[in-house]
C-alpha atoms as a PDB file:
ATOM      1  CA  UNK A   1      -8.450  10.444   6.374  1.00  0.00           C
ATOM      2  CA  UNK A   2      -6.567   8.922   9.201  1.00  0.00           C
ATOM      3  CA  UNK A   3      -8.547  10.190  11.915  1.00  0.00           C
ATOM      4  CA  UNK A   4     -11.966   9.134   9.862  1.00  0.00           C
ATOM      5  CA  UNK A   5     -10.945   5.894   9.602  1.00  0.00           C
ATOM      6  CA  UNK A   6     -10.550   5.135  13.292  1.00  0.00           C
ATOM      7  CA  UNK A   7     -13.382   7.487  13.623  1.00  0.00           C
ATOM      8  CA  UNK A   8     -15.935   4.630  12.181  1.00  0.00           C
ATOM      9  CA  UNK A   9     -14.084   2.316  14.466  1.00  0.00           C
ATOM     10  CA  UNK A  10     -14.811   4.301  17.066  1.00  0.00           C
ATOM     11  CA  UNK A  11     -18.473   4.932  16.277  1.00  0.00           C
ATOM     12  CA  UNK A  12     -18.894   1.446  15.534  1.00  0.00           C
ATOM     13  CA  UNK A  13     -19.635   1.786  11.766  1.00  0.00           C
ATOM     14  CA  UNK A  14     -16.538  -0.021  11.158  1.00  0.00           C
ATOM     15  CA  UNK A  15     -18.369  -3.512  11.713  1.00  0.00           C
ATOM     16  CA  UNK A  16     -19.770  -2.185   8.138  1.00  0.00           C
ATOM     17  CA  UNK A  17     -16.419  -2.694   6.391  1.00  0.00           C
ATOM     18  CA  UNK A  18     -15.364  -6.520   7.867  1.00  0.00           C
ATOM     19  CA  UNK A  19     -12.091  -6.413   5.527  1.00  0.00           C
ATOM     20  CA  UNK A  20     -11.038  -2.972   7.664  1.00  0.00           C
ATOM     21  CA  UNK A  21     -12.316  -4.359  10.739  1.00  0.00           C
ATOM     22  CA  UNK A  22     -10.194  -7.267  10.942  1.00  0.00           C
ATOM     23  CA  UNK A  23      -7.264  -5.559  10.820  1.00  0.00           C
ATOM     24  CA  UNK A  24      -7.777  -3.963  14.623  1.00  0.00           C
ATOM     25  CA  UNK A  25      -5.084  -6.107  16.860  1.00  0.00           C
ATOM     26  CA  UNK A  26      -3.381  -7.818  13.648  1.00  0.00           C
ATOM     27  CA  UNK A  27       0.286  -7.331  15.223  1.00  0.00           C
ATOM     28  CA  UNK A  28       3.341  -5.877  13.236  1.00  0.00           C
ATOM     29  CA  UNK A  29       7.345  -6.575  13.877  1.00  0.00           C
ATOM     30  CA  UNK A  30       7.632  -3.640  16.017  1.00  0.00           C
ATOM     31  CA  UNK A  31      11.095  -2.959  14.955  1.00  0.00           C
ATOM     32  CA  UNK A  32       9.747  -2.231  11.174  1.00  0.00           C
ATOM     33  CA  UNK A  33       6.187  -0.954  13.199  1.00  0.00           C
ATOM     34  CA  UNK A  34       6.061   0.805  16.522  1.00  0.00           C
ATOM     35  CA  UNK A  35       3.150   2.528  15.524  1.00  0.00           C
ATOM     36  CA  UNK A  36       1.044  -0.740  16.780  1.00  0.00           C
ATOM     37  CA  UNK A  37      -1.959  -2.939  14.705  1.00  0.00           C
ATOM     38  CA  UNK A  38      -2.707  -3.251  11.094  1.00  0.00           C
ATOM     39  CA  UNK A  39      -5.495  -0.386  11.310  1.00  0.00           C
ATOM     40  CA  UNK A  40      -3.123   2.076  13.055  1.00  0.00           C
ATOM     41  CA  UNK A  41      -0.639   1.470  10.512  1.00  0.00           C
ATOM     42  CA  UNK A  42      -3.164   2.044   7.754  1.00  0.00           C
ATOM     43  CA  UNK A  43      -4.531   5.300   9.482  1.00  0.00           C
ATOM     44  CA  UNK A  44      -0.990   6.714   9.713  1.00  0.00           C
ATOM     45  CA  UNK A  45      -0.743   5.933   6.076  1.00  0.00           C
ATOM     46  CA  UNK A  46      -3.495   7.286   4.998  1.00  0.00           C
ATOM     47  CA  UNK A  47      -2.681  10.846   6.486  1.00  0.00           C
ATOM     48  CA  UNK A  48       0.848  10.392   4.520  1.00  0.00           C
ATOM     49  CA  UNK A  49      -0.750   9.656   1.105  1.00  0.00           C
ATOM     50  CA  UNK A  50      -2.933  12.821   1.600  1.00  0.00           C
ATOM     51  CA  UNK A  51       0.214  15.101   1.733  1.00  0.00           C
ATOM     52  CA  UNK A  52       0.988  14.022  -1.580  1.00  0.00           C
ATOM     53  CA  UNK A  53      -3.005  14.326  -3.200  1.00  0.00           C
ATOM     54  CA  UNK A  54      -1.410  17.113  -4.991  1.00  0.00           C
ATOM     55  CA  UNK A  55       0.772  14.851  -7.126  1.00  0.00           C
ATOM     56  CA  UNK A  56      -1.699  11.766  -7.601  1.00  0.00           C
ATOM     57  CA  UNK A  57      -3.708  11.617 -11.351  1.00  0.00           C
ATOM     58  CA  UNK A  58      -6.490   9.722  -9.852  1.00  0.00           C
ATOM     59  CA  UNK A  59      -6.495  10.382  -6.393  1.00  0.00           C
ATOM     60  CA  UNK A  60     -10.014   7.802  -5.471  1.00  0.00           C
ATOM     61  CA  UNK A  61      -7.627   5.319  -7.053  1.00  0.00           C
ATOM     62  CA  UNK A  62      -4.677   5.709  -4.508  1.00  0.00           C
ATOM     63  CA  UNK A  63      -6.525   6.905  -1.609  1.00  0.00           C
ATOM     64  CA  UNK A  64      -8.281   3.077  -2.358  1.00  0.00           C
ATOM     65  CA  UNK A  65      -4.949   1.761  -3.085  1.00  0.00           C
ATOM     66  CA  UNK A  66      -3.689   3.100   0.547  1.00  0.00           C
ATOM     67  CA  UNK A  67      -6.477   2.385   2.694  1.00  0.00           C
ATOM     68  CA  UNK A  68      -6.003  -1.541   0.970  1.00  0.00           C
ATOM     69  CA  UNK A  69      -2.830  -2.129   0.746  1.00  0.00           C
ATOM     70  CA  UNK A  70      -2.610  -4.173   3.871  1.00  0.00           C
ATOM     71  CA  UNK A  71      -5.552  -6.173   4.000  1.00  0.00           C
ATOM     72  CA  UNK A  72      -4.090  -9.218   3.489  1.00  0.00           C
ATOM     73  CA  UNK A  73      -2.037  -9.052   6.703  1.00  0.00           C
ATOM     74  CA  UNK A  74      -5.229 -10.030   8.231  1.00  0.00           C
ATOM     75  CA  UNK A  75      -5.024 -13.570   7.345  1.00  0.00           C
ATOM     76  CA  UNK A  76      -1.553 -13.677   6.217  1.00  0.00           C
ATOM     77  CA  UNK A  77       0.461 -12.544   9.735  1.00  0.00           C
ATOM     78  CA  UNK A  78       2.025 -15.543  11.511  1.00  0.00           C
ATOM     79  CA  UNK A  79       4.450 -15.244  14.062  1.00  0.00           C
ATOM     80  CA  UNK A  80       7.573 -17.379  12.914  1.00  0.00           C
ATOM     81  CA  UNK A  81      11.070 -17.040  14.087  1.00  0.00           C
ATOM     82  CA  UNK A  82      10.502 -15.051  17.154  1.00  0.00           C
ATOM     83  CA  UNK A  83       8.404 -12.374  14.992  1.00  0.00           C
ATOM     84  CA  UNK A  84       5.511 -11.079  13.531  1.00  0.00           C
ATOM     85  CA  UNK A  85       5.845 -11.805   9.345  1.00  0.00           C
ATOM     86  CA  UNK A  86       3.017 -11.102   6.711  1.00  0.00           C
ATOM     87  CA  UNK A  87       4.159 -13.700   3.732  1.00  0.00           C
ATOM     88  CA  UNK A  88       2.455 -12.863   0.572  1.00  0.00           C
ATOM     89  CA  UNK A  89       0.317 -10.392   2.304  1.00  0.00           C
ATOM     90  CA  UNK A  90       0.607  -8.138  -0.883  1.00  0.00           C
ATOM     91  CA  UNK A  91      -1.119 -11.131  -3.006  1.00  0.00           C
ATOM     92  CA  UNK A  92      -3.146 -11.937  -0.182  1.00  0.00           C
ATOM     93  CA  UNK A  93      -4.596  -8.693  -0.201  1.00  0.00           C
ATOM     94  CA  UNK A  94      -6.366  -8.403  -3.434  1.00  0.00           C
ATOM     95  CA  UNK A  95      -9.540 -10.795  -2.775  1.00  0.00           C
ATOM     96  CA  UNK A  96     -10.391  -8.589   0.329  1.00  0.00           C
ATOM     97  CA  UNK A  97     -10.267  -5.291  -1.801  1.00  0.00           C
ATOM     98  CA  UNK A  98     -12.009  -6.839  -4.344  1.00  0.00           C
ATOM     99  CA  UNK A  99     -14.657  -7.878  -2.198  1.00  0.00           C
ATOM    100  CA  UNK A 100     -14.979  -4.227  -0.061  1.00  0.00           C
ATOM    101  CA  UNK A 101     -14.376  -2.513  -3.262  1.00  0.00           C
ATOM    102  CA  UNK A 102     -17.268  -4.131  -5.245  1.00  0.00           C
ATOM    103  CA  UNK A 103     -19.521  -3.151  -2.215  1.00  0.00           C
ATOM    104  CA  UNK A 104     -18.910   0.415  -1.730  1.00  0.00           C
ATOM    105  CA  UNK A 105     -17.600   1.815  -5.323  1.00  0.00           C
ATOM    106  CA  UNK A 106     -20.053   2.520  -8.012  1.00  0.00           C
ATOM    107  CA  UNK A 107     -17.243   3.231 -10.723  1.00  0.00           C
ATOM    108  CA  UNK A 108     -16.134  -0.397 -11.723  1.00  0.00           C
ATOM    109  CA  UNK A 109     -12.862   1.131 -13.722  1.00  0.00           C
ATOM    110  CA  UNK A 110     -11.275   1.616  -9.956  1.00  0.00           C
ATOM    111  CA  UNK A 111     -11.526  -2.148  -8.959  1.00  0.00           C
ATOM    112  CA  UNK A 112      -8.967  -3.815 -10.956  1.00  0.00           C
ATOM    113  CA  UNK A 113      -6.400  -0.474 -11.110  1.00  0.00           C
ATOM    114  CA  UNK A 114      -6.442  -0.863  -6.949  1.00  0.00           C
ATOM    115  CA  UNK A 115      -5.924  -4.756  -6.901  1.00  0.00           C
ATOM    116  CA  UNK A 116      -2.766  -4.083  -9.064  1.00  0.00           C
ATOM    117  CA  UNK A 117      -1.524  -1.264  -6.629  1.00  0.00           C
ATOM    118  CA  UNK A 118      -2.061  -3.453  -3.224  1.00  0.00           C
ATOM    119  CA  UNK A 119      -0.131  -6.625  -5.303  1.00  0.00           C
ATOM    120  CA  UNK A 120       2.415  -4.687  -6.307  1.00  0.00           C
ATOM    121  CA  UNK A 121       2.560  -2.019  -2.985  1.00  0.00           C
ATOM    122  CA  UNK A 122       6.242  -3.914  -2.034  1.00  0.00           C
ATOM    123  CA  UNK A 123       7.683  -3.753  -5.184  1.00  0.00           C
ATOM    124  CA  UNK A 124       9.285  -0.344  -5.540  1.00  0.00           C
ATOM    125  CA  UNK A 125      11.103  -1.202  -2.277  1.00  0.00           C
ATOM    126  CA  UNK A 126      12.200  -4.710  -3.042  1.00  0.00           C
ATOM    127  CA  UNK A 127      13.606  -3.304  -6.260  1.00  0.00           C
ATOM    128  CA  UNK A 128      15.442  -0.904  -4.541  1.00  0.00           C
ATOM    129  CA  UNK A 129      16.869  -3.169  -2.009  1.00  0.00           C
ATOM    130  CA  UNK A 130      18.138  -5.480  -5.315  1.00  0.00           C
ATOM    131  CA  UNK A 131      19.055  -2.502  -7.564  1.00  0.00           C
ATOM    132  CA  UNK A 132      22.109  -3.461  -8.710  1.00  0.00           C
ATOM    133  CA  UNK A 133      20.478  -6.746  -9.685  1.00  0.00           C
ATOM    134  CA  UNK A 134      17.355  -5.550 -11.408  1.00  0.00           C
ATOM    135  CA  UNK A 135      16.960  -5.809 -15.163  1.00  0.00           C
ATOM    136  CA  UNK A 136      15.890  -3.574 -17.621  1.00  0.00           C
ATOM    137  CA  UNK A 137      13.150  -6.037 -18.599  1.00  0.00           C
ATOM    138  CA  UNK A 138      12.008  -6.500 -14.534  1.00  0.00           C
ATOM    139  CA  UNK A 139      11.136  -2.470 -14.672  1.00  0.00           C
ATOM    140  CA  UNK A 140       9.565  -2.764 -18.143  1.00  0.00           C
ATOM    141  CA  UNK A 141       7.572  -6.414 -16.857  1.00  0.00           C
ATOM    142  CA  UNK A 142       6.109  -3.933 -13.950  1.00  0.00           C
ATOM    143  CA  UNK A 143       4.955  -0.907 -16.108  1.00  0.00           C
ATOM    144  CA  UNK A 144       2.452  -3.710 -18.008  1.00  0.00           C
ATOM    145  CA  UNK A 145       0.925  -4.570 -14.464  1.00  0.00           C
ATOM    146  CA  UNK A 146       1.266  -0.739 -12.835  1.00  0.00           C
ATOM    147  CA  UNK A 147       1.019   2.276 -13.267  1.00  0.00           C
ATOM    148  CA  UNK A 148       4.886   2.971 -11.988  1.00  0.00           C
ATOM    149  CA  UNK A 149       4.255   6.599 -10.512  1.00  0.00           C
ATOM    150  CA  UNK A 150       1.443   5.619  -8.687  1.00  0.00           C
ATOM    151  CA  UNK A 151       2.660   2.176  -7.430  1.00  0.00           C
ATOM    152  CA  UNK A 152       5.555   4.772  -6.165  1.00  0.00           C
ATOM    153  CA  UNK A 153       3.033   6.960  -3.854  1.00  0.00           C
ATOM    154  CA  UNK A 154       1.038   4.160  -2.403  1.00  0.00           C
ATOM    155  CA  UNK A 155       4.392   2.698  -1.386  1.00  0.00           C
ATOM    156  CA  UNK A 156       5.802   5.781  -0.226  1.00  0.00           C
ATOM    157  CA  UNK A 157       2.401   6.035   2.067  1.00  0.00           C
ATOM    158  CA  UNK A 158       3.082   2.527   3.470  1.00  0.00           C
ATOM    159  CA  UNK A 159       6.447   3.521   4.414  1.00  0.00           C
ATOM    160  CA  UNK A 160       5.969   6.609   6.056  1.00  0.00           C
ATOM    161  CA  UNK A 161       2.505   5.141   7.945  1.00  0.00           C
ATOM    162  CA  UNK A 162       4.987   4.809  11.145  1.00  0.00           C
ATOM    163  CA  UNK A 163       5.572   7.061  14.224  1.00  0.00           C
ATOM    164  CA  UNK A 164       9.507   6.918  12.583  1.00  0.00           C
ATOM    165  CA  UNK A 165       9.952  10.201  10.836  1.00  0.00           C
ATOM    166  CA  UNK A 166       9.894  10.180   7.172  1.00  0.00           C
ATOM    167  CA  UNK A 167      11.336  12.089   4.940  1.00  0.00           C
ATOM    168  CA  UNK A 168      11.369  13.344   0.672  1.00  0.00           C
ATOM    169  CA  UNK A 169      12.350  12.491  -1.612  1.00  0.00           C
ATOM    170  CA  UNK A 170      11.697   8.526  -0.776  1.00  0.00           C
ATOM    171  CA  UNK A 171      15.000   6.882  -2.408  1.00  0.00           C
ATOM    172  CA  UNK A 172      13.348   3.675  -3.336  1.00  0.00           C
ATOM    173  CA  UNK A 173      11.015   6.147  -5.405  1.00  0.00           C
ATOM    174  CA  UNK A 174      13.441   8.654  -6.759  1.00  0.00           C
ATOM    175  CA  UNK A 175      15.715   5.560  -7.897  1.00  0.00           C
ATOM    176  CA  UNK A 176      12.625   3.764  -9.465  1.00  0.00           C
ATOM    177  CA  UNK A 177      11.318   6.835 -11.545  1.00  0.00           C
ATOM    178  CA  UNK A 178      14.969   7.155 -12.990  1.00  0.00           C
ATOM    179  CA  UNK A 179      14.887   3.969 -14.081  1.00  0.00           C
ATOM    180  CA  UNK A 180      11.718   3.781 -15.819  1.00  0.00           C
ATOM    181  CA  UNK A 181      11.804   6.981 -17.298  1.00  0.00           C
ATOM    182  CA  UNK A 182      15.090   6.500 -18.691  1.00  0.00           C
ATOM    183  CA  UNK A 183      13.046   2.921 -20.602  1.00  0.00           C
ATOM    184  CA  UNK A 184      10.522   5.253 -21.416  1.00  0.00           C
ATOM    185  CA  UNK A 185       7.891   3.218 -19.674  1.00  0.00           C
ATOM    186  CA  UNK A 186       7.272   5.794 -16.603  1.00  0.00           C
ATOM    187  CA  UNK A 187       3.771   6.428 -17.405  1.00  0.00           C
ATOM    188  CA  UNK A 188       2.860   3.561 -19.629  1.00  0.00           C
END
């Protein structure tokens, strides 16, 4: 999926899809992204979610959820402090998916479930990073907005969507799944 991505760029059907478009030349930190712009990032990802189709319930839903994730880098990246940073990019992101979703889906059900995965796509690895910190009730809180599996794989996806290696099981993941299963709020 990768490869057809830059493949519209490429034939120029891209222009067709102005939320993917903008994210050609949108520059990462290239210590978190030496894989380059926005788009290669989200081609790279793409081609890491499919290796895990296998596992996904509603695989149109995370596929979405992967190629979006990142759209609100376009107007969110600012170069601050000697580097790239995307502030808010996650909540940025939704009103561009909304908007290229509502053009090209027919099945309305898909909308709002991949708004809530690109808001959310940081939040299995900022709750990893503050583990010992994070309540019950913060896990529980995220289940009513998420579906916590899911959020897991598109995050996974946007980690491994670099030319760094990546490997399984994803800790932020494994750690995450623990904990909500252990609430009883893994899949609801």
């Amino acid at each position: 999926p990768g490869k057809g991505l830059l493949a519209l760029e490429q034939t120029g059907a891209l222009q067709h899809f102005p939320e993917l478009a903008c994210l050609r030349d949108v520059p990462q930190d290239p210590e978190w992204h030496p894989e380059g712009d926005v788009l290669i990032h989200t081609a790279l990802c793409l081609d890491a979610a499919v290796l895990r189709r296998n596992e996904m319930d509603d695989v149109w839903v995370e596929m979405l959820g992967v190629l979006c994730h990142d759209l609100g880098k376009a107007t969110h990246t600012v170069f601050e402090r000697n580097r790239w940073r995307c502030p808010a990019h996650d909540v940025g992101g939704v009103k561009p998916t909304k908007a290229l979703l509502e053009r090209m889906n027919g099945q309305s059900y898909v909308v709002p479930l991949v708004c809530d995965l690109v808001r959310e796509h940081l939040r299995p690895g900022q709750l990893y990073l503050e583990r010992d910190k994070v309540s019950d009730a913060a896990i529980r809180r995220l289940s009513t907005r998420v579906n916590i599996p899911a959020q897991c794989r598109v995050s996974f996806a946007d980690f491994a969507g670099r030319l760094k290696p990546f490997e399984l099981p994803w800790p932020p993941e494994v750690w995450l799944l623990e904990r909500a299963t252990s609430l009883g709020v893994e899949e609801e």
